[in-house]
C-alpha atoms as a PDB file:
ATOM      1  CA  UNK A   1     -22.058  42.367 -19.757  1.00  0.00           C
ATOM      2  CA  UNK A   2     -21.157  46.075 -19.877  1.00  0.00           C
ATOM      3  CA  UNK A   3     -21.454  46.109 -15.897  1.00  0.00           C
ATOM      4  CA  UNK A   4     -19.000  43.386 -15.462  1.00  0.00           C
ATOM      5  CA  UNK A   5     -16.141  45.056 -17.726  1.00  0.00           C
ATOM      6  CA  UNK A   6     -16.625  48.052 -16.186  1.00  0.00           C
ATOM      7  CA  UNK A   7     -16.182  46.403 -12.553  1.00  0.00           C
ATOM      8  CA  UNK A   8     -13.057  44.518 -14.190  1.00  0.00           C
ATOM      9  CA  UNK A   9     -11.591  47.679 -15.134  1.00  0.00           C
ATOM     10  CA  UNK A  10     -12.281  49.440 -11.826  1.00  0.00           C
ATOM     11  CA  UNK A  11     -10.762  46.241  -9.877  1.00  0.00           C
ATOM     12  CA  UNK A  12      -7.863  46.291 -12.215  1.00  0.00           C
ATOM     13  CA  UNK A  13      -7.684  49.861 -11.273  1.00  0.00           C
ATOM     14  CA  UNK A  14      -7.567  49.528  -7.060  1.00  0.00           C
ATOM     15  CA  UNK A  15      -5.283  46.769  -7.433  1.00  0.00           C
ATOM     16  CA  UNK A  16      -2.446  49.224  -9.400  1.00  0.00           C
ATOM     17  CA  UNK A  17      -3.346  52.058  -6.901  1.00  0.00           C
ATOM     18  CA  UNK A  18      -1.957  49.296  -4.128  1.00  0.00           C
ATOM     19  CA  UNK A  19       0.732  47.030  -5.179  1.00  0.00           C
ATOM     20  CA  UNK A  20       1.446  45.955  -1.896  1.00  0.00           C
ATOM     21  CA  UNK A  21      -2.125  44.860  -1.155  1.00  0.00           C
ATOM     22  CA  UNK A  22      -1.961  43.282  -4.658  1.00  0.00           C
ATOM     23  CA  UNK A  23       1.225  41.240  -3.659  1.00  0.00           C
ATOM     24  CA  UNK A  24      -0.343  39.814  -0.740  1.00  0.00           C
ATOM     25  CA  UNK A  25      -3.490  39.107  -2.827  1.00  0.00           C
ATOM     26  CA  UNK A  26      -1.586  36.910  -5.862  1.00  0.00           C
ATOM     27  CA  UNK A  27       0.823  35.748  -3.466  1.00  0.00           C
ATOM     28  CA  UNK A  28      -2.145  33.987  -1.038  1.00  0.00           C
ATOM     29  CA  UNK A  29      -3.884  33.054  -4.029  1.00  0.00           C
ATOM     30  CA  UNK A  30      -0.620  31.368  -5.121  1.00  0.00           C
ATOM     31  CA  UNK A  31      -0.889  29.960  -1.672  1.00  0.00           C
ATOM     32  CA  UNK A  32      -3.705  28.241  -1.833  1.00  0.00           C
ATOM     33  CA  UNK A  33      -3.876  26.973  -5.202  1.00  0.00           C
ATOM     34  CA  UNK A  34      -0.515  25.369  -4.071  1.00  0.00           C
ATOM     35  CA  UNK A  35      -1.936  23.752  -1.148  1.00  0.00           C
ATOM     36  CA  UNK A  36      -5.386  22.738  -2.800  1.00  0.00           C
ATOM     37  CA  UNK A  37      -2.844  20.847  -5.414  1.00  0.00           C
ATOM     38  CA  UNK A  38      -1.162  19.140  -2.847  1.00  0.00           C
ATOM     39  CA  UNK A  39      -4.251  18.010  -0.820  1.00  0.00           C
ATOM     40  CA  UNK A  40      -5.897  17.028  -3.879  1.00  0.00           C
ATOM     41  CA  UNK A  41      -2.934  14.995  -5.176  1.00  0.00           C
ATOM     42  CA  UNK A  42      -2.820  12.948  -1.842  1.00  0.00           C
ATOM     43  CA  UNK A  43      -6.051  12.004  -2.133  1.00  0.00           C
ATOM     44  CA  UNK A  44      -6.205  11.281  -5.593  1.00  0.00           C
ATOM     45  CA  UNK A  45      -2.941   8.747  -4.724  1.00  0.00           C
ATOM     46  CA  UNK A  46      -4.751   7.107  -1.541  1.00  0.00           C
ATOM     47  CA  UNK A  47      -8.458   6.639  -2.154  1.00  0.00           C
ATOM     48  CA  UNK A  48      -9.462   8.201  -5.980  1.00  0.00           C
ATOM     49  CA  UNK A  49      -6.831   6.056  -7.889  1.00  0.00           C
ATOM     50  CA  UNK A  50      -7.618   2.142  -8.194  1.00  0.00           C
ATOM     51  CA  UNK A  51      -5.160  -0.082  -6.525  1.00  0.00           C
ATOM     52  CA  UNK A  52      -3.230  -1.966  -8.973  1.00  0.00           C
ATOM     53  CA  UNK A  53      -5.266  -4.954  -8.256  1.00  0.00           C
ATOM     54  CA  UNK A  54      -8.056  -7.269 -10.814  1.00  0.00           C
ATOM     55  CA  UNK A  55     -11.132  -5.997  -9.264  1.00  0.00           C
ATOM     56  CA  UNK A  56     -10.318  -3.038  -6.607  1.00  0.00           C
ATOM     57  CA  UNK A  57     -14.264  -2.289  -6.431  1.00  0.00           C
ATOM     58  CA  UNK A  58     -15.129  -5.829  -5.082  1.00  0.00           C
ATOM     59  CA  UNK A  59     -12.232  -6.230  -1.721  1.00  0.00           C
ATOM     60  CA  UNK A  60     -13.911  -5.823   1.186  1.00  0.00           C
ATOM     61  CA  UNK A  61     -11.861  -5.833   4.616  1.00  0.00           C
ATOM     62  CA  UNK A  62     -12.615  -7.356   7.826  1.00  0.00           C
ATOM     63  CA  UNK A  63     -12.408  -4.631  10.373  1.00  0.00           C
ATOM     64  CA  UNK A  64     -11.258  -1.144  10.296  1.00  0.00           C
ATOM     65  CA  UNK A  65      -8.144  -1.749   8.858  1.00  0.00           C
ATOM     66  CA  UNK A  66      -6.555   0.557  10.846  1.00  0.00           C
ATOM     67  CA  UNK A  67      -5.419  -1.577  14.039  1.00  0.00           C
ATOM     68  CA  UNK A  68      -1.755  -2.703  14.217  1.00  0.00           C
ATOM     69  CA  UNK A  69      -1.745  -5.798  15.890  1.00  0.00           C
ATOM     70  CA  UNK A  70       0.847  -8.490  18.073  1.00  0.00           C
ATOM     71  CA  UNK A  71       0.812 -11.948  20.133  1.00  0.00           C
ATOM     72  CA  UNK A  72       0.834 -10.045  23.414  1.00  0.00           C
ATOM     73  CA  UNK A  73      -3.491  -9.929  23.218  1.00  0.00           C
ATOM     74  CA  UNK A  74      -5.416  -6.896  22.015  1.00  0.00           C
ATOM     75  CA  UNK A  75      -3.596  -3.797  21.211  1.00  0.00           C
ATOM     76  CA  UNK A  76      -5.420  -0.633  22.960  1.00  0.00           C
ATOM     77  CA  UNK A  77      -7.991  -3.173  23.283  1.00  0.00           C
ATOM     78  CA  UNK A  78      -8.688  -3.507  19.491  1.00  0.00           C
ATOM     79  CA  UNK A  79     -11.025  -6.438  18.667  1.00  0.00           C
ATOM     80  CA  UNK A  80     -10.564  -6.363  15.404  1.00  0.00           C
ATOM     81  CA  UNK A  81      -7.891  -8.073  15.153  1.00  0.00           C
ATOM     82  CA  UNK A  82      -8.741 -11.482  13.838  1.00  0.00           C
ATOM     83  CA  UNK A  83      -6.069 -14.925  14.109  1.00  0.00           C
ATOM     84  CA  UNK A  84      -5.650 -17.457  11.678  1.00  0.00           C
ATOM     85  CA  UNK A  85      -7.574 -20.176  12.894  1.00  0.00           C
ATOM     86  CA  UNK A  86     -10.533 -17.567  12.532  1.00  0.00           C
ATOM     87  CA  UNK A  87      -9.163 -16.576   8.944  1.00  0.00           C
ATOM     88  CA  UNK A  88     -10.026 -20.463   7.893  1.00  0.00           C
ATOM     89  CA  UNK A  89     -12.899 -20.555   9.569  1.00  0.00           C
ATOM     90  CA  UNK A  90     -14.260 -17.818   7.912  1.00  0.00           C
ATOM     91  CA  UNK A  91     -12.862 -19.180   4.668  1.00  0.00           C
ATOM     92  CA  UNK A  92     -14.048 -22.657   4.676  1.00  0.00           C
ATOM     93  CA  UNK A  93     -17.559 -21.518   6.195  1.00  0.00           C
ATOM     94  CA  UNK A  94     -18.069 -18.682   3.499  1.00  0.00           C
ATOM     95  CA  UNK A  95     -20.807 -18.793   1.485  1.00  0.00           C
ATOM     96  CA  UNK A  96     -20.744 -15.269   0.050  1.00  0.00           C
ATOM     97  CA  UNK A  97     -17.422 -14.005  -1.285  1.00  0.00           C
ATOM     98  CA  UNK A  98     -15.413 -15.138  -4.616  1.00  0.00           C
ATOM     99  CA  UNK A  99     -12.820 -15.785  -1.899  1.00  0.00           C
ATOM    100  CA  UNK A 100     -10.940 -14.843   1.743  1.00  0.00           C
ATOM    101  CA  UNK A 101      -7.327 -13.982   2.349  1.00  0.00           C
ATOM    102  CA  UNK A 102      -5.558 -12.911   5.130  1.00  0.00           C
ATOM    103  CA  UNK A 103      -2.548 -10.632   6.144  1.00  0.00           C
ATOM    104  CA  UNK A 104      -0.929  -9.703   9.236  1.00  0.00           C
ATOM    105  CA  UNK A 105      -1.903  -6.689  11.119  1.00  0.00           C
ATOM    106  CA  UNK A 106       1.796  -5.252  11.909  1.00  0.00           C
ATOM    107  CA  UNK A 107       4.001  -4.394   9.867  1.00  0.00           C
ATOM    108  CA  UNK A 108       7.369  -6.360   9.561  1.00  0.00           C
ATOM    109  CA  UNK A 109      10.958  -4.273   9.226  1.00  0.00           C
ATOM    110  CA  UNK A 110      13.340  -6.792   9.075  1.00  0.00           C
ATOM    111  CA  UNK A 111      17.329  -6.685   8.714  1.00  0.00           C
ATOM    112  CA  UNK A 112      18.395  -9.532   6.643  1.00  0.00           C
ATOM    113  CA  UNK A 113      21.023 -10.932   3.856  1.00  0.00           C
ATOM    114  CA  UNK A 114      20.301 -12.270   0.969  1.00  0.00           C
ATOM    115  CA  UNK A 115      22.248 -15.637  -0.495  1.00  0.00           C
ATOM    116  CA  UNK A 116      24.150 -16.032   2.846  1.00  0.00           C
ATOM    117  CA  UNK A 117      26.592 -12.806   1.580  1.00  0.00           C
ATOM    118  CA  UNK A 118      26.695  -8.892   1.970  1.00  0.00           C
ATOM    119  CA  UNK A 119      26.071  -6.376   4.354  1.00  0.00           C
ATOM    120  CA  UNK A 120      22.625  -6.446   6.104  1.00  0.00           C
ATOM    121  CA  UNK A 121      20.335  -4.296   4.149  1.00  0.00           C
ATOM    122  CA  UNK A 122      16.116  -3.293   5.036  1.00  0.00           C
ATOM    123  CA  UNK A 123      13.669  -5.440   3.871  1.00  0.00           C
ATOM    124  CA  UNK A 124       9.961  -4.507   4.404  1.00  0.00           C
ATOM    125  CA  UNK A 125       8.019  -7.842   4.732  1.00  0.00           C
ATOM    126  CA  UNK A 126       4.139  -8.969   5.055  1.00  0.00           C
ATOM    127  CA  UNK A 127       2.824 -12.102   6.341  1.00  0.00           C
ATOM    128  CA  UNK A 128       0.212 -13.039   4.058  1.00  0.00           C
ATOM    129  CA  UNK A 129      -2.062 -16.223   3.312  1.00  0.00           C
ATOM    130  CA  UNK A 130      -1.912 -18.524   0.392  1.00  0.00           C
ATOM    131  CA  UNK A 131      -4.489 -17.469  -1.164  1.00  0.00           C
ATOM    132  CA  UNK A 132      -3.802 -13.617  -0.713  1.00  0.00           C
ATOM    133  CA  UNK A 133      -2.370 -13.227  -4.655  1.00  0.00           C
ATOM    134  CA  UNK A 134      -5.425 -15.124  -6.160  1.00  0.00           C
ATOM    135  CA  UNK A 135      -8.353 -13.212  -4.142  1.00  0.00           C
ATOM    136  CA  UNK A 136      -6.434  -9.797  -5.413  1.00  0.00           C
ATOM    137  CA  UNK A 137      -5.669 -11.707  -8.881  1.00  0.00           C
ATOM    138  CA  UNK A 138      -2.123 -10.780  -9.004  1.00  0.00           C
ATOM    139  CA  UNK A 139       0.222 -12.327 -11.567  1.00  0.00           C
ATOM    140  CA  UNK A 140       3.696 -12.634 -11.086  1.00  0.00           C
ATOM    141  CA  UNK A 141       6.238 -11.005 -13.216  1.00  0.00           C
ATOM    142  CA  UNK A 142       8.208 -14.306 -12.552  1.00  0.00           C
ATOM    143  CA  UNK A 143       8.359 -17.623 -10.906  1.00  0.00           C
ATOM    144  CA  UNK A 144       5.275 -18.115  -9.163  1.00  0.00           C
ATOM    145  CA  UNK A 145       3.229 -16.808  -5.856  1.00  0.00           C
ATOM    146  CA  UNK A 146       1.598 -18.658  -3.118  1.00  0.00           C
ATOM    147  CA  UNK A 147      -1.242 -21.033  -3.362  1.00  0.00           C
ATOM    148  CA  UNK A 148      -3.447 -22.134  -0.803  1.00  0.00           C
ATOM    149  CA  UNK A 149      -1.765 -25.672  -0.803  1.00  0.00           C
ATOM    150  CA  UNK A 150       1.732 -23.427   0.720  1.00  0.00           C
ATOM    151  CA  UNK A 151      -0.304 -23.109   3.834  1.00  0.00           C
ATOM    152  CA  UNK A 152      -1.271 -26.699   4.227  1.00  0.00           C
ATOM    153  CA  UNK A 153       1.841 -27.876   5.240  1.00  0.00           C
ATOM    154  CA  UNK A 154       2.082 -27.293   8.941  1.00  0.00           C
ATOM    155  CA  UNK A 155       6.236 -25.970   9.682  1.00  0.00           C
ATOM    156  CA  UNK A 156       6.434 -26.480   6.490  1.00  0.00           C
ATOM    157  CA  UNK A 157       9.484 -24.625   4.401  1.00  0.00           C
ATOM    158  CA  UNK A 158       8.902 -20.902   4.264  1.00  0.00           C
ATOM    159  CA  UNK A 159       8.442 -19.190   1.360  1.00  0.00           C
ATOM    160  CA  UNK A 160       8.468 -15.320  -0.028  1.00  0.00           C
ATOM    161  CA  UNK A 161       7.586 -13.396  -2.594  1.00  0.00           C
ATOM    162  CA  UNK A 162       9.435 -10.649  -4.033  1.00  0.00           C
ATOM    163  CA  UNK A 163       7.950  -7.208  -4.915  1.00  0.00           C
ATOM    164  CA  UNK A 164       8.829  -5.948  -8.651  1.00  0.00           C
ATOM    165  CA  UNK A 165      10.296  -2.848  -7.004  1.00  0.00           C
ATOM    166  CA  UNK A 166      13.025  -4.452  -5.113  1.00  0.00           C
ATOM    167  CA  UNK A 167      13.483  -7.237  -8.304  1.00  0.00           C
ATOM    168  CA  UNK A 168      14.507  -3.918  -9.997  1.00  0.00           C
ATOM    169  CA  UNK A 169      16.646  -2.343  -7.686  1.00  0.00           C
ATOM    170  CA  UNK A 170      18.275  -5.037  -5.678  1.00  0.00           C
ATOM    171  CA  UNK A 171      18.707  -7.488  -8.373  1.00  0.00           C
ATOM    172  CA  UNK A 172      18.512  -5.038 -11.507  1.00  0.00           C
ATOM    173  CA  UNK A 173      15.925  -7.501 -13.087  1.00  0.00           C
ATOM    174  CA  UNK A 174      17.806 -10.615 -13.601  1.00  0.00           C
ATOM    175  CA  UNK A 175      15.917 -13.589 -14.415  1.00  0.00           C
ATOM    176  CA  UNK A 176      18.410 -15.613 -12.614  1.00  0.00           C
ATOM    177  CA  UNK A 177      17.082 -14.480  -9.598  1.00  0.00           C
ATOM    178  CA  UNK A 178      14.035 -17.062  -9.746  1.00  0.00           C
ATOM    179  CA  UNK A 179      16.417 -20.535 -11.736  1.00  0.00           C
ATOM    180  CA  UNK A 180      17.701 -21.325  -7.814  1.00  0.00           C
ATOM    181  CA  UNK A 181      15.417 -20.096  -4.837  1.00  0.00           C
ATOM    182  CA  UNK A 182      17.777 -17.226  -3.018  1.00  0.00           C
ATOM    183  CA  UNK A 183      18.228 -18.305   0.788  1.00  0.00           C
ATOM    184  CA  UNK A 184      16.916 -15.015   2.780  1.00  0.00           C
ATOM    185  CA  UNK A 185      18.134 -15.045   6.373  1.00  0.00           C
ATOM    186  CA  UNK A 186      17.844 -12.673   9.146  1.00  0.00           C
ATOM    187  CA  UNK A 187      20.118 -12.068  11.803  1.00  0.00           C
ATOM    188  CA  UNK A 188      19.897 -13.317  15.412  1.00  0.00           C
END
């Protein structure tokens, strides 16, 4: 113990002797403390933290999950991309999982208006299955999600779901929102 104090004291000593050395020293440490926060905070928020779902530990994907798909055939010639008449198959056939949804492989930036009225403004969409909310076991703040029995209907009226976030800033929460079904319609 007596070793260690006196090596304190004689760092303590070399690092007064050279304050610009010491700068350099705190101010990398500072550095990288910083930067270890940061990384560790990104991964904390992408694979450490649950997802806000009923049983995060038990979703299994298909695939890589990493392919962004489109009609025009196979991306970079990505076979992992799988189309709906597979997605039944694989959900009438299964014999193993509590249950199978599916959800496109692209993502959707749309331009749209809302009630017929306004400006355009950004929507972010996702073309999911009916049964996508119950395999996750999401509730819905309001009104109600899809069911399996939405997809049955072949051309049958479409339907969307509305994230909490945008309930909260588009519509400032108002449970009026979901007593007549809002007509969403984009452009062209």
């Amino acid at each position: 113990m007596g070793s260690l104090l006196q090596d304190l004291k004689y760092g303590l000593r070399m690092l007064g002797k050279s304050p610009g050395l010491t700068m350099v020293a705190l101010l990398s440490l500072a550095l990288a403390i910083g930067a270890n926060t940061a990384i560790f905070s990104f991964v904390n928020a992408l694979i450490l933290r649950s997802l806000p779902v009923e049983h995060p530990e038990a979703l299994v994907i298909f695939g890589p999950g990493l392919a962004s798909g489109n009609s025009d055939g196979f991306p970079d010639d990505d076979t992992w991309l799988f189309s709906y008449p597979i997605y039944r198959e694989m959900q009438q056939r299964n014999q193993v999982f509590s249950g199978v949804a599916a959800l496109s492989s692209f993502h959707n930036d749309l331009h749209g208006t809302v009630g017929g009225g306004g400006d355009l403004e950004r929507m972010e969409a996702e073309l999911v299955s009916g049964t996508y909310f119950d395999v996750l076991g999401v509730k819905p703040e309001r009104g109600r999600l899809f069911t399996d029995a939405d997809d049955q209907t072949l051309g049958g009226h479409p339907l969307a779901v509305i994230s909490y976030k945008w309930w909260s800033s588009r519509f400032s929460r108002d449970p009026a929102v979901f007593s007549t079904v809002p007509s969403i319609s984009s452009p062209g």
